[in-house]
PDB file of N, CA and C in Angstrom:
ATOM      1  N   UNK A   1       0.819  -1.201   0.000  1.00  0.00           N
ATOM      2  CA  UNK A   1       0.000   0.000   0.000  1.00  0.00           C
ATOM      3  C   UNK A   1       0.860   1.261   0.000  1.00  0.00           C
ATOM      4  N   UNK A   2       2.079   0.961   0.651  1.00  0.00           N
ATOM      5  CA  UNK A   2       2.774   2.665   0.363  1.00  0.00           C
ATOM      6  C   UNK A   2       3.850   2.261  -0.490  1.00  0.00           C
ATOM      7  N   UNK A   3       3.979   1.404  -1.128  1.00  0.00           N
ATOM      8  CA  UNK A   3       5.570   1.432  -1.885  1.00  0.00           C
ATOM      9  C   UNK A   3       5.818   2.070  -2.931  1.00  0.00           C
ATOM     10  N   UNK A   4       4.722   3.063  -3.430  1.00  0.00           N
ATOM     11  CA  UNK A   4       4.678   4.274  -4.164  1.00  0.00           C
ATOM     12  C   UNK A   4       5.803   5.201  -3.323  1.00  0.00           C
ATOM     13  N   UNK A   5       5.891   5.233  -2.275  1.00  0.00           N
ATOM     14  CA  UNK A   5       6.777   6.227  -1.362  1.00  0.00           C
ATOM     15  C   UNK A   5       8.190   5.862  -1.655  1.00  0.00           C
ATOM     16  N   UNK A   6       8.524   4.461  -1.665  1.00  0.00           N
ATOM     17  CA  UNK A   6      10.071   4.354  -1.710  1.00  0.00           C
ATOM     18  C   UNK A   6      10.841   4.801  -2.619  1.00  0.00           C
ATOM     19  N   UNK A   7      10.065   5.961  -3.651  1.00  0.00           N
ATOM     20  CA  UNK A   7      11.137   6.512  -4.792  1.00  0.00           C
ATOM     21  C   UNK A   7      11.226   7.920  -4.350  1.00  0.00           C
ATOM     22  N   UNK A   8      10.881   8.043  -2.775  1.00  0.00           N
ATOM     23  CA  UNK A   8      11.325  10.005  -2.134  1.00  0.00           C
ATOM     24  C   UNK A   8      12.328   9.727  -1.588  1.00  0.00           C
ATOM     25  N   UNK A   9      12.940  10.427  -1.345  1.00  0.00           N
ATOM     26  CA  UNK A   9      14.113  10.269  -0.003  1.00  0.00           C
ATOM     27  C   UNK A   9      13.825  10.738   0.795  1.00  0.00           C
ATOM     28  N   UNK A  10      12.974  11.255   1.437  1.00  0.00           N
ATOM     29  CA  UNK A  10      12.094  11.439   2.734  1.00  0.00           C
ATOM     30  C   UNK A  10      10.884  10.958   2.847  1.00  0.00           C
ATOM     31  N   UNK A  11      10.323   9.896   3.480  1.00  0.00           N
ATOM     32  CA  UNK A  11       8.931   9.646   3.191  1.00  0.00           C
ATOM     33  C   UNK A  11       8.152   8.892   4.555  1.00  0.00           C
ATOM     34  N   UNK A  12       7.246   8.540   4.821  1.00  0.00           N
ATOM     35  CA  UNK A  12       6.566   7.400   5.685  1.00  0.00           C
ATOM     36  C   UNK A  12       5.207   7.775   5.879  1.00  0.00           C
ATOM     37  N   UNK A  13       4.578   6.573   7.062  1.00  0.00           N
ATOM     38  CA  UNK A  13       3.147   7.021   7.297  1.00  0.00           C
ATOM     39  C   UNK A  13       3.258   6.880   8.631  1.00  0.00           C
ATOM     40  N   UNK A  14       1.796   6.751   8.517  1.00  0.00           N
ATOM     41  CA  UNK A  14       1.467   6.396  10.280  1.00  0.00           C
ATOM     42  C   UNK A  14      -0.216   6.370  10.419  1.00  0.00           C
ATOM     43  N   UNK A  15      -0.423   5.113  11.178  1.00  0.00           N
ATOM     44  CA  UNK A  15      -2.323   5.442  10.867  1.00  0.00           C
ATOM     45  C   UNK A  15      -2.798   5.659  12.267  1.00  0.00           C
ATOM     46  N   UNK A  16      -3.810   6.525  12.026  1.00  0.00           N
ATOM     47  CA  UNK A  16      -4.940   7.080  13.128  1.00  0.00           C
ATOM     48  C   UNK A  16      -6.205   6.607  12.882  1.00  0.00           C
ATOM     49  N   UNK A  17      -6.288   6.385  14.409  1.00  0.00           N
ATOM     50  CA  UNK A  17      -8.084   5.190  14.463  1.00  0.00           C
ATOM     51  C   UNK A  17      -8.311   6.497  15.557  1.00  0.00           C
ATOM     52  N   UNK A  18     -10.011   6.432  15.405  1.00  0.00           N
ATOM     53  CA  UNK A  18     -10.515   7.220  16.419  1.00  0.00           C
ATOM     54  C   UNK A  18     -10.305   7.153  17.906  1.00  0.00           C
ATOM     55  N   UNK A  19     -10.031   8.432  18.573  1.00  0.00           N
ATOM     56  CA  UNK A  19      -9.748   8.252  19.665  1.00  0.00           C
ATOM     57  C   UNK A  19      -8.409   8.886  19.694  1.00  0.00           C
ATOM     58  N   UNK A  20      -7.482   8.531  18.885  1.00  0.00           N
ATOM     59  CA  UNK A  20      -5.730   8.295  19.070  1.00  0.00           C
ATOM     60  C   UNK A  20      -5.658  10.099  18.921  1.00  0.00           C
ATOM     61  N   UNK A  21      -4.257  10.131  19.610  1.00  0.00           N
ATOM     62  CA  UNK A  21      -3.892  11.899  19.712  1.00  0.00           C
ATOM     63  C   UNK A  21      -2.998  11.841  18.626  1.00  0.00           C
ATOM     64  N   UNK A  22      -3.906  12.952  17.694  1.00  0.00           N
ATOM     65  CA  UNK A  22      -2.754  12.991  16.443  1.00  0.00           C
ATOM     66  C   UNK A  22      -1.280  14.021  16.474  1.00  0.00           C
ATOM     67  N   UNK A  23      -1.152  14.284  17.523  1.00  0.00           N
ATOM     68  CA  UNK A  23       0.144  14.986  18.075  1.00  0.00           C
ATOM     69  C   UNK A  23       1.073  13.950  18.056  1.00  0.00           C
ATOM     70  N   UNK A  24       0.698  13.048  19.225  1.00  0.00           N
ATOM     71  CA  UNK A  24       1.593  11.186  19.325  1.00  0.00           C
ATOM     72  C   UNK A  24       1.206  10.552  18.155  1.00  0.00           C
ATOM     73  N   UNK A  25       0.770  10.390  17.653  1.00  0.00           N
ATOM     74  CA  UNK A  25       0.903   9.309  15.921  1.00  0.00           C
ATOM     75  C   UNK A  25       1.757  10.206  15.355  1.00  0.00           C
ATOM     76  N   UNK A  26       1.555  11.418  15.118  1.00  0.00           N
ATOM     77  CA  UNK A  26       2.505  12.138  14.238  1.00  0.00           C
ATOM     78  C   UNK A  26       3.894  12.328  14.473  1.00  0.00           C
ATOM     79  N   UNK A  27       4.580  12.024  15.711  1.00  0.00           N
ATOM     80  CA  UNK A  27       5.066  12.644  16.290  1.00  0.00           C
ATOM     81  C   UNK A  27       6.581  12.393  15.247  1.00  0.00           C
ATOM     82  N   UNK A  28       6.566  11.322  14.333  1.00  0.00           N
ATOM     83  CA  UNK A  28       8.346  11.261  14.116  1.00  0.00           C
ATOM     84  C   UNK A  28       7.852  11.908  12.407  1.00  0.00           C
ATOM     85  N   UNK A  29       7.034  12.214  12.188  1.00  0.00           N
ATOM     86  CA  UNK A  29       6.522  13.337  10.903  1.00  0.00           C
ATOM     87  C   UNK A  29       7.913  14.525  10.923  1.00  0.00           C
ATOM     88  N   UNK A  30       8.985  14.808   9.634  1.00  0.00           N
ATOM     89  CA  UNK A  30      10.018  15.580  10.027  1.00  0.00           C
ATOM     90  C   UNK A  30       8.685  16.994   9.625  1.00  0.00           C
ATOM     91  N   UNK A  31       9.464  17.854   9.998  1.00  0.00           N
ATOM     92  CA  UNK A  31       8.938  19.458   9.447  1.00  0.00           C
ATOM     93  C   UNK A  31       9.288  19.955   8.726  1.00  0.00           C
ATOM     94  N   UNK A  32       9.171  19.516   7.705  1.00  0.00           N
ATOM     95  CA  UNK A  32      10.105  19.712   6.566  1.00  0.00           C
ATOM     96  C   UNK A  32       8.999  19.804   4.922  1.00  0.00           C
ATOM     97  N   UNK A  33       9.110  20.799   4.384  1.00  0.00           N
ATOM     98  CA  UNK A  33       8.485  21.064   3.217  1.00  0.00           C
ATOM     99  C   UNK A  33       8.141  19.544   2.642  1.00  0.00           C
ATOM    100  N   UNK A  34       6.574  19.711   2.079  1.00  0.00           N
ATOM    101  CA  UNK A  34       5.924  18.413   1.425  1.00  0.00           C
ATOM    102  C   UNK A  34       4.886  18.138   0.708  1.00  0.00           C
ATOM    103  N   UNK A  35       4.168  17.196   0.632  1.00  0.00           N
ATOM    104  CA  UNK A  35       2.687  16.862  -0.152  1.00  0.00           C
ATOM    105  C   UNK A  35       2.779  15.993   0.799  1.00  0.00           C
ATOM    106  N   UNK A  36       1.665  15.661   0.924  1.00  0.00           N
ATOM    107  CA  UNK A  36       0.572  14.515   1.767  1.00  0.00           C
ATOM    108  C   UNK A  36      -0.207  13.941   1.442  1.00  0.00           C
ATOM    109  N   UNK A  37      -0.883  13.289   1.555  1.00  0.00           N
ATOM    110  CA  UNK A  37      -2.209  12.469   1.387  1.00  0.00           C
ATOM    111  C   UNK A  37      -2.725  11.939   2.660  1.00  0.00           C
ATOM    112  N   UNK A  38      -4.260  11.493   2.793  1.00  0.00           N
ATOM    113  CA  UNK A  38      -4.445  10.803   3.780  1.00  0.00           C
ATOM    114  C   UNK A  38      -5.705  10.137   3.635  1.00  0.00           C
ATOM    115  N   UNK A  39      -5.471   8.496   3.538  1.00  0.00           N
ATOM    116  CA  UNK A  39      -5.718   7.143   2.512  1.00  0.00           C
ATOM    117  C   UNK A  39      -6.484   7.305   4.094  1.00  0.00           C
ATOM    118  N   UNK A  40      -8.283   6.347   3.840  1.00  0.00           N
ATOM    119  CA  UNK A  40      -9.059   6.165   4.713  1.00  0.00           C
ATOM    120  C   UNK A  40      -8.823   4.722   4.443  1.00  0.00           C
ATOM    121  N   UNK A  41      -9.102   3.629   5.054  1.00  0.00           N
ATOM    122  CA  UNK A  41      -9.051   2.207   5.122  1.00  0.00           C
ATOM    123  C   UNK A  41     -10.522   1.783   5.836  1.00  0.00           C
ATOM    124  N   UNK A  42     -11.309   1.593   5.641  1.00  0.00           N
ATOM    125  CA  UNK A  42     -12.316   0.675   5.995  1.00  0.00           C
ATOM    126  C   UNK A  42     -13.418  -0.197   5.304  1.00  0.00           C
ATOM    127  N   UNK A  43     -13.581  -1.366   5.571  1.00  0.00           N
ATOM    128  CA  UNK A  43     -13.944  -2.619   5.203  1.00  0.00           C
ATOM    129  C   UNK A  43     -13.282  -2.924   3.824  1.00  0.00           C
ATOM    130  N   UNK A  44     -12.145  -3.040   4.631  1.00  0.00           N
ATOM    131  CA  UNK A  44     -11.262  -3.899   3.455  1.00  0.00           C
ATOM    132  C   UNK A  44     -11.172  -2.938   1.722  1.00  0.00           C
ATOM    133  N   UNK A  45     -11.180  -1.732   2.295  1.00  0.00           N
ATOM    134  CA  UNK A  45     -11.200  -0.613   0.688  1.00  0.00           C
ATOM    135  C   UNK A  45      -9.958   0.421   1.397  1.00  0.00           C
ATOM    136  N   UNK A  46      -9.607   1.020   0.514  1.00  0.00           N
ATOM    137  CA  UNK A  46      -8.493   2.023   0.312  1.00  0.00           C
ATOM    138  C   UNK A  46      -9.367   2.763  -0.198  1.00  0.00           C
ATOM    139  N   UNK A  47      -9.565   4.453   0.254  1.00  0.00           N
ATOM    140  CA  UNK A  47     -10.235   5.596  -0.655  1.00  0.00           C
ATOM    141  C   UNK A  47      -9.051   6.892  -0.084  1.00  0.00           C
ATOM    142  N   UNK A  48      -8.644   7.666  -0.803  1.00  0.00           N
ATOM    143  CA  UNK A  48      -8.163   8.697  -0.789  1.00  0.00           C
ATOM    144  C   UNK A  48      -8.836   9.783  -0.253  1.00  0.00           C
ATOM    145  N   UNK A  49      -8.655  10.436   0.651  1.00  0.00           N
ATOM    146  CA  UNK A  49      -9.405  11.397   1.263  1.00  0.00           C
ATOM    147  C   UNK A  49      -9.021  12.708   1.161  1.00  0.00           C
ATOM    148  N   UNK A  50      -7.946  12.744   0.992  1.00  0.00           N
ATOM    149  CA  UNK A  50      -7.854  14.687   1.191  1.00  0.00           C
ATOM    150  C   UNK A  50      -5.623  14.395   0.320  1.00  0.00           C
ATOM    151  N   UNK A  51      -5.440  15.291  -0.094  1.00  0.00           N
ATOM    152  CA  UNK A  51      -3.854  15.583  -0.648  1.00  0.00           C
ATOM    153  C   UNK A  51      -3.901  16.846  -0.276  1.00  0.00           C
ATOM    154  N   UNK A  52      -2.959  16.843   0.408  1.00  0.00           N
ATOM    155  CA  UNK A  52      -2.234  18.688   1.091  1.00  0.00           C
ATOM    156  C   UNK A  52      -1.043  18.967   0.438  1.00  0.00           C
ATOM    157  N   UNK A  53      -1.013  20.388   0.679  1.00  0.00           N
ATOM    158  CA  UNK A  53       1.064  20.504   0.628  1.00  0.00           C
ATOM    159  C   UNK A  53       1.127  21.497   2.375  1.00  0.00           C
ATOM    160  N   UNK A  54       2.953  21.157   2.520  1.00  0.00           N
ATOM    161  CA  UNK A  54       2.877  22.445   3.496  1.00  0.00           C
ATOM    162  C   UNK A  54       4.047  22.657   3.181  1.00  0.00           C
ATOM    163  N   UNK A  55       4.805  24.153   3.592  1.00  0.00           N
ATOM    164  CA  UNK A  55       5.638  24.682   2.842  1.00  0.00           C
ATOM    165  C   UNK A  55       5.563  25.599   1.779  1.00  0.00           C
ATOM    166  N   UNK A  56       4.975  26.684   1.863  1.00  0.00           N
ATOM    167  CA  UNK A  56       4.893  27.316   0.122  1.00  0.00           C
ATOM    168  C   UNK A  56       6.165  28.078   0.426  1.00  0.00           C
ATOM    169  N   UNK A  57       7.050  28.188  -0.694  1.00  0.00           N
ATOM    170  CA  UNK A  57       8.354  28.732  -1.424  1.00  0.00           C
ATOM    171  C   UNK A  57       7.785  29.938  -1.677  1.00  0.00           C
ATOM    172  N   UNK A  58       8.684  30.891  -1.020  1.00  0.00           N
ATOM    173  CA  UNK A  58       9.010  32.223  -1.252  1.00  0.00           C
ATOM    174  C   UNK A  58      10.111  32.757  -2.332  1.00  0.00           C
ATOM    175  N   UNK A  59       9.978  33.879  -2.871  1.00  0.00           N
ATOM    176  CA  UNK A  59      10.902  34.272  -4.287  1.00  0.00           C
ATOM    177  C   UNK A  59      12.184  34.143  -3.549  1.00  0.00           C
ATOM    178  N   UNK A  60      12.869  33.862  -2.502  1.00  0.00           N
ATOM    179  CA  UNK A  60      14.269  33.948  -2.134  1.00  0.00           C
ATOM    180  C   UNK A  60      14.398  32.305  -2.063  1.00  0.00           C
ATOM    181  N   UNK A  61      13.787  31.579  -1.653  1.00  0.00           N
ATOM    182  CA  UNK A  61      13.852  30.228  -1.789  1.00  0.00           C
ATOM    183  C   UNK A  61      13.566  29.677  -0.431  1.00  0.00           C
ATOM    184  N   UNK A  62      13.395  30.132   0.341  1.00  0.00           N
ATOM    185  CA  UNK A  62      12.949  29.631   1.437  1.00  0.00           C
ATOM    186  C   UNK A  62      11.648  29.366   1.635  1.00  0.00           C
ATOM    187  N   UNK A  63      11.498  29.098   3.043  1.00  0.00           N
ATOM    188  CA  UNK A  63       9.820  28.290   2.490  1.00  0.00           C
ATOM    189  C   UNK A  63       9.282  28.726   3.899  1.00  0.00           C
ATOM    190  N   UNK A  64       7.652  29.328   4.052  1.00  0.00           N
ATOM    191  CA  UNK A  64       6.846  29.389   4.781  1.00  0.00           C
ATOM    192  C   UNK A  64       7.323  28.617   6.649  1.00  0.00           C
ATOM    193  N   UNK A  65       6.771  29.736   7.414  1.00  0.00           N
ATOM    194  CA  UNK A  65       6.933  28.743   8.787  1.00  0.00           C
ATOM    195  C   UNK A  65       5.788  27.487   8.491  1.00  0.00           C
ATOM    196  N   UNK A  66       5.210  26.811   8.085  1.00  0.00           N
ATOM    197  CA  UNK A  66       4.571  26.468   8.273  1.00  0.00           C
ATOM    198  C   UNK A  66       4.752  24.836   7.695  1.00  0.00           C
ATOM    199  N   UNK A  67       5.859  24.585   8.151  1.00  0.00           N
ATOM    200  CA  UNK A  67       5.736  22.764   7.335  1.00  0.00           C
ATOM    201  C   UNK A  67       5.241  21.700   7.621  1.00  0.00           C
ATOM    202  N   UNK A  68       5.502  20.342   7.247  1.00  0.00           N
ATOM    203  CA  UNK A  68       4.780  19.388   7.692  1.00  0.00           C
ATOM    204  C   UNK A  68       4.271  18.861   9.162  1.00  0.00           C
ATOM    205  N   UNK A  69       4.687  18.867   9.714  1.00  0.00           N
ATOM    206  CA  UNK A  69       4.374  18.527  11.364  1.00  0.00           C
ATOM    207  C   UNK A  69       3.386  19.172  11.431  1.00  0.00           C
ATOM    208  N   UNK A  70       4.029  20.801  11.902  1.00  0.00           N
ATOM    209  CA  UNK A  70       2.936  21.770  12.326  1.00  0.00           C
ATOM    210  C   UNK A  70       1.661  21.722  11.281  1.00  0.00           C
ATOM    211  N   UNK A  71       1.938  21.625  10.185  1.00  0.00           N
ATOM    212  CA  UNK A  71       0.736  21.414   9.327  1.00  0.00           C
ATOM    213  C   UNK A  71      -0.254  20.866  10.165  1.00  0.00           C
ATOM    214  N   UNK A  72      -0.036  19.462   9.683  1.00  0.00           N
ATOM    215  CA  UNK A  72      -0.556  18.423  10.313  1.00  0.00           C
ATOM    216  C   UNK A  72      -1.405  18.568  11.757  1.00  0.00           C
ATOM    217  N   UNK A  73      -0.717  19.244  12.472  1.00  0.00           N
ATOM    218  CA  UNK A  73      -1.406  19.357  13.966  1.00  0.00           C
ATOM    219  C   UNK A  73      -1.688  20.691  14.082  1.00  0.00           C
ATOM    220  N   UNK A  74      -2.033  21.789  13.088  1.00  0.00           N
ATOM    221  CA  UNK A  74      -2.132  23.102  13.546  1.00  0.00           C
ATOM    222  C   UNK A  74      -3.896  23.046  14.386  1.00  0.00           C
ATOM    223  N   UNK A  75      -4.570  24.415  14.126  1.00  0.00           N
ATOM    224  CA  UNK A  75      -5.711  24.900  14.605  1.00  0.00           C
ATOM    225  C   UNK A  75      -6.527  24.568  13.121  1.00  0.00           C
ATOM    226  N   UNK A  76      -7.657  24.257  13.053  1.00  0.00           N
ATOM    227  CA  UNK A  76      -8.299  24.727  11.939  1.00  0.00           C
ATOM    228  C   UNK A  76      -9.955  25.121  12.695  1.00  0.00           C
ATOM    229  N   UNK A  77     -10.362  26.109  12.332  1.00  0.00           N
ATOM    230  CA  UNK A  77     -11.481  26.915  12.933  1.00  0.00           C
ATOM    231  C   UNK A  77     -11.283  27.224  14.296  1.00  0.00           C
ATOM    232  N   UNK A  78      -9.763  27.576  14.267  1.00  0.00           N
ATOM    233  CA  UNK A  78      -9.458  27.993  16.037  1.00  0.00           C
ATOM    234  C   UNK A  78      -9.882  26.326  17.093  1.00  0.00           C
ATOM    235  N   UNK A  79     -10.133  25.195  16.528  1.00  0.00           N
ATOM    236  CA  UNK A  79     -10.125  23.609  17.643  1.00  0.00           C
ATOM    237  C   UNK A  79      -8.819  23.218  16.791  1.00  0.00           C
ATOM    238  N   UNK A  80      -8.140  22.919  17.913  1.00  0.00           N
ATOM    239  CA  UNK A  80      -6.869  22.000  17.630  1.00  0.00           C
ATOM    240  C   UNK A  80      -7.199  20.408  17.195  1.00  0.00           C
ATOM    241  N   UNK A  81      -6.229  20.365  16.093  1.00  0.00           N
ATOM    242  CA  UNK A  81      -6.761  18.673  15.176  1.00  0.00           C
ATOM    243  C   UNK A  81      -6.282  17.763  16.072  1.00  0.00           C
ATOM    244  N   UNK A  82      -6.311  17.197  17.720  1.00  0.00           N
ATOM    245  CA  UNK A  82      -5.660  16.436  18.098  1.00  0.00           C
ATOM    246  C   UNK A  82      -6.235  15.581  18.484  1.00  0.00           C
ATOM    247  N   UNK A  83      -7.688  15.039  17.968  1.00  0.00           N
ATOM    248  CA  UNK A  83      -8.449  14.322  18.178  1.00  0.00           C
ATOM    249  C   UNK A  83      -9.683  13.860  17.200  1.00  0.00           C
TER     250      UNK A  83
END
């Protein structure tokens, strides 16, 4: 299911079931500019649910505070995603 990944040189997953703190599942996620996806699994199906990026590149080449980790666990509508 992920061996599409083994041609990045940075890559992995990690799955969340309800309940779990997505701060601790995420936690070895580097912060580091990316794309994402996040594959739902139930009754035996794979469906694609959502593709992100974090990181947008600025004209000097650097990139947004805002990369993968923190992505991942920021605020969205001011409630923290940690649940």
């Amino acid at each position: 299911m992920f061996a599409e990944l083994e041609k990045y040189k940075t890559n992995g997953h990690f799955f969340f079931e309800k309940n779990d703190n997505l701060r601790n599942k995420s936690k070895d996620v580097p912060n580091l500019p990316g794309v994402y996806y996040i594959l739902k699994l139930a009754r035996g199906k794979v469906e694609l649910v959502y593709i992100g990026k974090s990181g947008s590149m600025l004209q000097n080449g650097q990139f947004k505070d805002q990369l993968l980790n923190k992505r991942l666990n920021n605020k969205q509508d001011g409630i923290r995603r940690e649940y």
